[in-house]
C-alpha atoms as a PDB file:
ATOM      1  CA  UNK A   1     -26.149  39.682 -40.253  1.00  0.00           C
ATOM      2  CA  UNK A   2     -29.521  41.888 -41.203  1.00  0.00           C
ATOM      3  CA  UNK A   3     -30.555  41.991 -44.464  1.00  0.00           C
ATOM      4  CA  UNK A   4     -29.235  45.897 -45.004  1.00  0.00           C
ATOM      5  CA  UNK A   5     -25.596  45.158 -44.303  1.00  0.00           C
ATOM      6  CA  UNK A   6     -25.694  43.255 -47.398  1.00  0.00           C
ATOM      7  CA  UNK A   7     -27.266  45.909 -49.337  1.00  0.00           C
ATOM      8  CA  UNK A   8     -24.933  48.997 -48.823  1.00  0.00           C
ATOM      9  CA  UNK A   9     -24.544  51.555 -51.466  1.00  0.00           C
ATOM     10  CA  UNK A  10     -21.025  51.991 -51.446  1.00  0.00           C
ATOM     11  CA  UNK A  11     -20.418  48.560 -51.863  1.00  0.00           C
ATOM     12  CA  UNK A  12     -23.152  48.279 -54.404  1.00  0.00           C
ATOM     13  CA  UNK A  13     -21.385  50.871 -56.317  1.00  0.00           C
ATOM     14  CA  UNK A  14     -18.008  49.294 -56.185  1.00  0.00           C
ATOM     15  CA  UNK A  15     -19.361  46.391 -57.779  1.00  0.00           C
ATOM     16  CA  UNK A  16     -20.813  48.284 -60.409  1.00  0.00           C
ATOM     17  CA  UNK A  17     -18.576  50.147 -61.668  1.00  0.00           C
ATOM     18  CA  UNK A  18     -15.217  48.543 -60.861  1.00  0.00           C
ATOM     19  CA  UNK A  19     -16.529  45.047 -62.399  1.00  0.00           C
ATOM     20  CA  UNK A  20     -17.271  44.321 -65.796  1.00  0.00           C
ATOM     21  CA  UNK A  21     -17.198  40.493 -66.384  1.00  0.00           C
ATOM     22  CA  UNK A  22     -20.519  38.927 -64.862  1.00  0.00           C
ATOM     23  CA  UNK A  23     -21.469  35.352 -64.959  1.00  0.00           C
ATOM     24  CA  UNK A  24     -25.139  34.827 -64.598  1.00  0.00           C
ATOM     25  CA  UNK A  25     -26.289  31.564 -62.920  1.00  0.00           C
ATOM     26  CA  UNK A  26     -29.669  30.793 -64.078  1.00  0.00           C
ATOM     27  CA  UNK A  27     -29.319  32.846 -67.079  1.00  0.00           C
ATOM     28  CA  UNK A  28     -32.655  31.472 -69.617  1.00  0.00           C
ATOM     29  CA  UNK A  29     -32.468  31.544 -72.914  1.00  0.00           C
ATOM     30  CA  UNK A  30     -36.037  32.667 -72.482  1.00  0.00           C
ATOM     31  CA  UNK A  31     -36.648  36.247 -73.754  1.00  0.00           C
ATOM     32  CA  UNK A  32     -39.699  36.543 -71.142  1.00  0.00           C
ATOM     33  CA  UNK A  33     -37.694  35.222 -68.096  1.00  0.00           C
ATOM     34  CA  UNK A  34     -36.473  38.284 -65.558  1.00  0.00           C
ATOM     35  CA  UNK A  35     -32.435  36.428 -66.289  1.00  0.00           C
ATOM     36  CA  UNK A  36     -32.217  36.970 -69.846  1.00  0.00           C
ATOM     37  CA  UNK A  37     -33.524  40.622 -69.525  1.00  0.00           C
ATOM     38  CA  UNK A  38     -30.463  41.762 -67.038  1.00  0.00           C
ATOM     39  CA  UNK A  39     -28.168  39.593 -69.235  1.00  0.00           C
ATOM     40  CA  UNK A  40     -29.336  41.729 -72.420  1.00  0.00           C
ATOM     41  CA  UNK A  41     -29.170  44.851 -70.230  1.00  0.00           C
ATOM     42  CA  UNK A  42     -25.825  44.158 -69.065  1.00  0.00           C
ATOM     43  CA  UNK A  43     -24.465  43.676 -72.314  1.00  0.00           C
ATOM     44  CA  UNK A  44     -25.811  46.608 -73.689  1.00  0.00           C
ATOM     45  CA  UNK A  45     -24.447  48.257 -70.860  1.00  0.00           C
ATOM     46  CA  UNK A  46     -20.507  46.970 -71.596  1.00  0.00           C
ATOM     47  CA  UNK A  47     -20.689  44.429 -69.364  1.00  0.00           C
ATOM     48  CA  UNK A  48     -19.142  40.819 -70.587  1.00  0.00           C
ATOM     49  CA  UNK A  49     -21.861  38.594 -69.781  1.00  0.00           C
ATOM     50  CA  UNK A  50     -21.033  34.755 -69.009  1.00  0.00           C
ATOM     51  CA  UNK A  51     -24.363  32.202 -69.232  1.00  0.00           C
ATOM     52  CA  UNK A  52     -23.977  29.718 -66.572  1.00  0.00           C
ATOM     53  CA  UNK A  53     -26.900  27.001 -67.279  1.00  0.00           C
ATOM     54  CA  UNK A  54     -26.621  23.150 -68.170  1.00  0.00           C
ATOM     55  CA  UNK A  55     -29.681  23.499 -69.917  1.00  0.00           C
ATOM     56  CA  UNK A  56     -28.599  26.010 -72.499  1.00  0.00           C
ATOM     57  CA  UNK A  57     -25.390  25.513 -75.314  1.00  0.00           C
ATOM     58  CA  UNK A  58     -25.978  29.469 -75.515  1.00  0.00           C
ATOM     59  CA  UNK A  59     -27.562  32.423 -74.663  1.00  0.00           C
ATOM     60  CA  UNK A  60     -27.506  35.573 -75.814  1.00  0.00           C
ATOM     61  CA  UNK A  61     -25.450  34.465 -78.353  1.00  0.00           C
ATOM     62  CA  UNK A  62     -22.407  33.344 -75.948  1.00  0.00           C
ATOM     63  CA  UNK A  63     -21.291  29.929 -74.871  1.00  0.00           C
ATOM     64  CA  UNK A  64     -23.449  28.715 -71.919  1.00  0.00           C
ATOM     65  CA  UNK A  65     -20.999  27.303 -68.972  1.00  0.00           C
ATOM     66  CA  UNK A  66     -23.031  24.027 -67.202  1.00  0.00           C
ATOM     67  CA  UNK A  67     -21.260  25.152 -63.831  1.00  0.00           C
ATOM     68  CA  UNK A  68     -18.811  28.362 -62.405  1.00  0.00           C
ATOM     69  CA  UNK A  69     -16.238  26.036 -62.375  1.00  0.00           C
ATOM     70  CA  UNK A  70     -16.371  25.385 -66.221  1.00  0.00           C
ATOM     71  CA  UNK A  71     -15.949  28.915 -66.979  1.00  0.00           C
ATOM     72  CA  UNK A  72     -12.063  29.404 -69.008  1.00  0.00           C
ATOM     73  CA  UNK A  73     -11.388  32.326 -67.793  1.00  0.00           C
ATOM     74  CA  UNK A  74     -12.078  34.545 -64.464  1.00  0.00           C
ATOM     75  CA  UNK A  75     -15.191  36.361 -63.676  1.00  0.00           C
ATOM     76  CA  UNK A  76     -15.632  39.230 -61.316  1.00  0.00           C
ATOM     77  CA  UNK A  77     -19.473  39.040 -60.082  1.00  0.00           C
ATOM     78  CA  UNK A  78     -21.221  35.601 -59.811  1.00  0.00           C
ATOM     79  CA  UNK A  79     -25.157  37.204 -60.207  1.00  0.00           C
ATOM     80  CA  UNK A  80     -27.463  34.239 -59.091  1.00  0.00           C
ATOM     81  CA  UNK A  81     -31.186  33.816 -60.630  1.00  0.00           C
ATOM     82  CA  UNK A  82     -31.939  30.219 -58.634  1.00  0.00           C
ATOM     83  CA  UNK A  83     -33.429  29.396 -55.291  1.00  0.00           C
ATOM     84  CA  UNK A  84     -31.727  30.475 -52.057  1.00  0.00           C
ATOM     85  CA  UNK A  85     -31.213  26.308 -51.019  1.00  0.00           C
ATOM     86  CA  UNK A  86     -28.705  26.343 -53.878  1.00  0.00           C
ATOM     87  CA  UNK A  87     -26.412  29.675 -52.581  1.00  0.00           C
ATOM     88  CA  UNK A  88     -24.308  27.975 -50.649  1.00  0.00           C
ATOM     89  CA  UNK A  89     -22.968  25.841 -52.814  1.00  0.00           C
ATOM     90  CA  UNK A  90     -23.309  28.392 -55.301  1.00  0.00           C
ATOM     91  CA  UNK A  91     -20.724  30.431 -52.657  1.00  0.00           C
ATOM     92  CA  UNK A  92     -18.541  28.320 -51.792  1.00  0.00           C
ATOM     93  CA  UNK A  93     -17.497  27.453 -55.906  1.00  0.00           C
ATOM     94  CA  UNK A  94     -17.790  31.279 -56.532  1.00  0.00           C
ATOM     95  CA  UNK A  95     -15.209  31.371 -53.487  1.00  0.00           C
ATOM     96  CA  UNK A  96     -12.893  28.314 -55.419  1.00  0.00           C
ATOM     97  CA  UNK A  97     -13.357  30.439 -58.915  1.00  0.00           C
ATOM     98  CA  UNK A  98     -12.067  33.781 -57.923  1.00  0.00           C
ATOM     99  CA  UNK A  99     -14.897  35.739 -58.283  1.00  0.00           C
ATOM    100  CA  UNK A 100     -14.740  38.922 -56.423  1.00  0.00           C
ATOM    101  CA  UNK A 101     -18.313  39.556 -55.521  1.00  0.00           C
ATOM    102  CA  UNK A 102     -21.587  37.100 -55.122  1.00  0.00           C
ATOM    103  CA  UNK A 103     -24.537  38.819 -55.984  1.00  0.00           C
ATOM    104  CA  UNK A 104     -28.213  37.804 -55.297  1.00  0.00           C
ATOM    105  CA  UNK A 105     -31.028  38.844 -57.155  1.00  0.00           C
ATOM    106  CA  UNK A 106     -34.448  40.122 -55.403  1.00  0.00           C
ATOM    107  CA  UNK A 107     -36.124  37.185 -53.427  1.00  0.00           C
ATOM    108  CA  UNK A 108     -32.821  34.943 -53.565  1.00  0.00           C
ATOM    109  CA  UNK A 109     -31.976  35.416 -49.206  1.00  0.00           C
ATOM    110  CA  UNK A 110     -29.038  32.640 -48.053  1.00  0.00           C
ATOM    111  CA  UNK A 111     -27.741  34.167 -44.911  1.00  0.00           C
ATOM    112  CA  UNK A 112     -25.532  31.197 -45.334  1.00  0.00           C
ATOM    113  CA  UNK A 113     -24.760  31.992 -48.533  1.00  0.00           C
ATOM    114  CA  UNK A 114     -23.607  35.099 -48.004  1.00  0.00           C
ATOM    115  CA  UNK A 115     -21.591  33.800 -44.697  1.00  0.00           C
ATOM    116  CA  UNK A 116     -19.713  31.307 -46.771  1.00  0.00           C
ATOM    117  CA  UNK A 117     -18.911  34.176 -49.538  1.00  0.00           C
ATOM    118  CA  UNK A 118     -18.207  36.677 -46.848  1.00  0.00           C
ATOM    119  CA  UNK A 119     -15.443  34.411 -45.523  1.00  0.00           C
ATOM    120  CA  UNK A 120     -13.931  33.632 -48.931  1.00  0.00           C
ATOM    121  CA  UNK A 121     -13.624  37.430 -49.222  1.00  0.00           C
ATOM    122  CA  UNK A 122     -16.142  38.496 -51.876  1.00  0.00           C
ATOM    123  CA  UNK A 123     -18.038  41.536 -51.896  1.00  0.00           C
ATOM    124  CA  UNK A 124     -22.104  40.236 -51.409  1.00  0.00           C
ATOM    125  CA  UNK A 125     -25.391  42.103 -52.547  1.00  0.00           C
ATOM    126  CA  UNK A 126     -28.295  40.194 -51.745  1.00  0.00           C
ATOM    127  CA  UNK A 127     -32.157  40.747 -52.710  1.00  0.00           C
ATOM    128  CA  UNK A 128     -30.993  43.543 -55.041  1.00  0.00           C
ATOM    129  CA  UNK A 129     -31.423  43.299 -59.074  1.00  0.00           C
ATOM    130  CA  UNK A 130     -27.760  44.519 -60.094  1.00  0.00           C
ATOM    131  CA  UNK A 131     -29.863  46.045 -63.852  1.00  0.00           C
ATOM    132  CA  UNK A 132     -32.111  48.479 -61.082  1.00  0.00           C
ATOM    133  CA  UNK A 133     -29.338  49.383 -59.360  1.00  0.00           C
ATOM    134  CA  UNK A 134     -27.369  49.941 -62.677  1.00  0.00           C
ATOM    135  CA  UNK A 135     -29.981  51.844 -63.617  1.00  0.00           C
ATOM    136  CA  UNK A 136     -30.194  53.858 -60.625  1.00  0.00           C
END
């Protein structure tokens, strides 16, 4: 699929405003780093925002999960702040979690990704920043 069917504004929408518990995969601890500004934005915003980092006991003052699949409790919107080789299998736990949308932030393309999420019936954005299109 192009790049623009996974960028649609209606769908973008529905993600926004009918989702409101985001895990962040890559989520730093790092004030400076692009992750931690969303995750504060989000937050401050009303969304429940879930660190997902092995690296990290917390961010943002919540627990920090090392993997989706150590998360307690379901998440709606699996946002993803790593490289596009690790989307896939980034998808296919999203898929095994429940999560009802995969979204990529700008530069992270997996056309295989998105496939894989696609098929396990999630709602994909990809090479979007979900705090523009808040924002927006």
């Amino acid at each position: 699929m192009s790049l623009a069917a996974y960028q649609d504004a209606g769908e973008i929408l529905r993600v926004l405003h009918g989702m409101r518990t985001v895990a962040i995969v890559g989520l730093s601890p790092n004030e400076l780093r692009a992750s931690n500004f969303v995750g504060f934005y989000l937050r401050r915003h009303g969304y429940r925002v879930v660190p997902v980092n092995p690296n990290a006991a917390t961010v943002l003052g919540e627990a920090s999960y090392p993997t989706l699949r150590d998360v307690p409790f379901p998440v709606d919107v699996v946002d993803v702040f790593r490289a596009p080789d690790a989307v896939p299998a980034l998808a296919e736990e999203a898929v095994a979690v429940g999560a009802k949308a995969l979204w990529l932030q700008f530069g992270v393309i997996s056309d295989e990704g998105a496939e894989l999420a696609r098929a396990g019936g999630l709602a994909v954005v990809m090479d979007r920043c979900l705090k523009v299109e808040h924002a927006r």
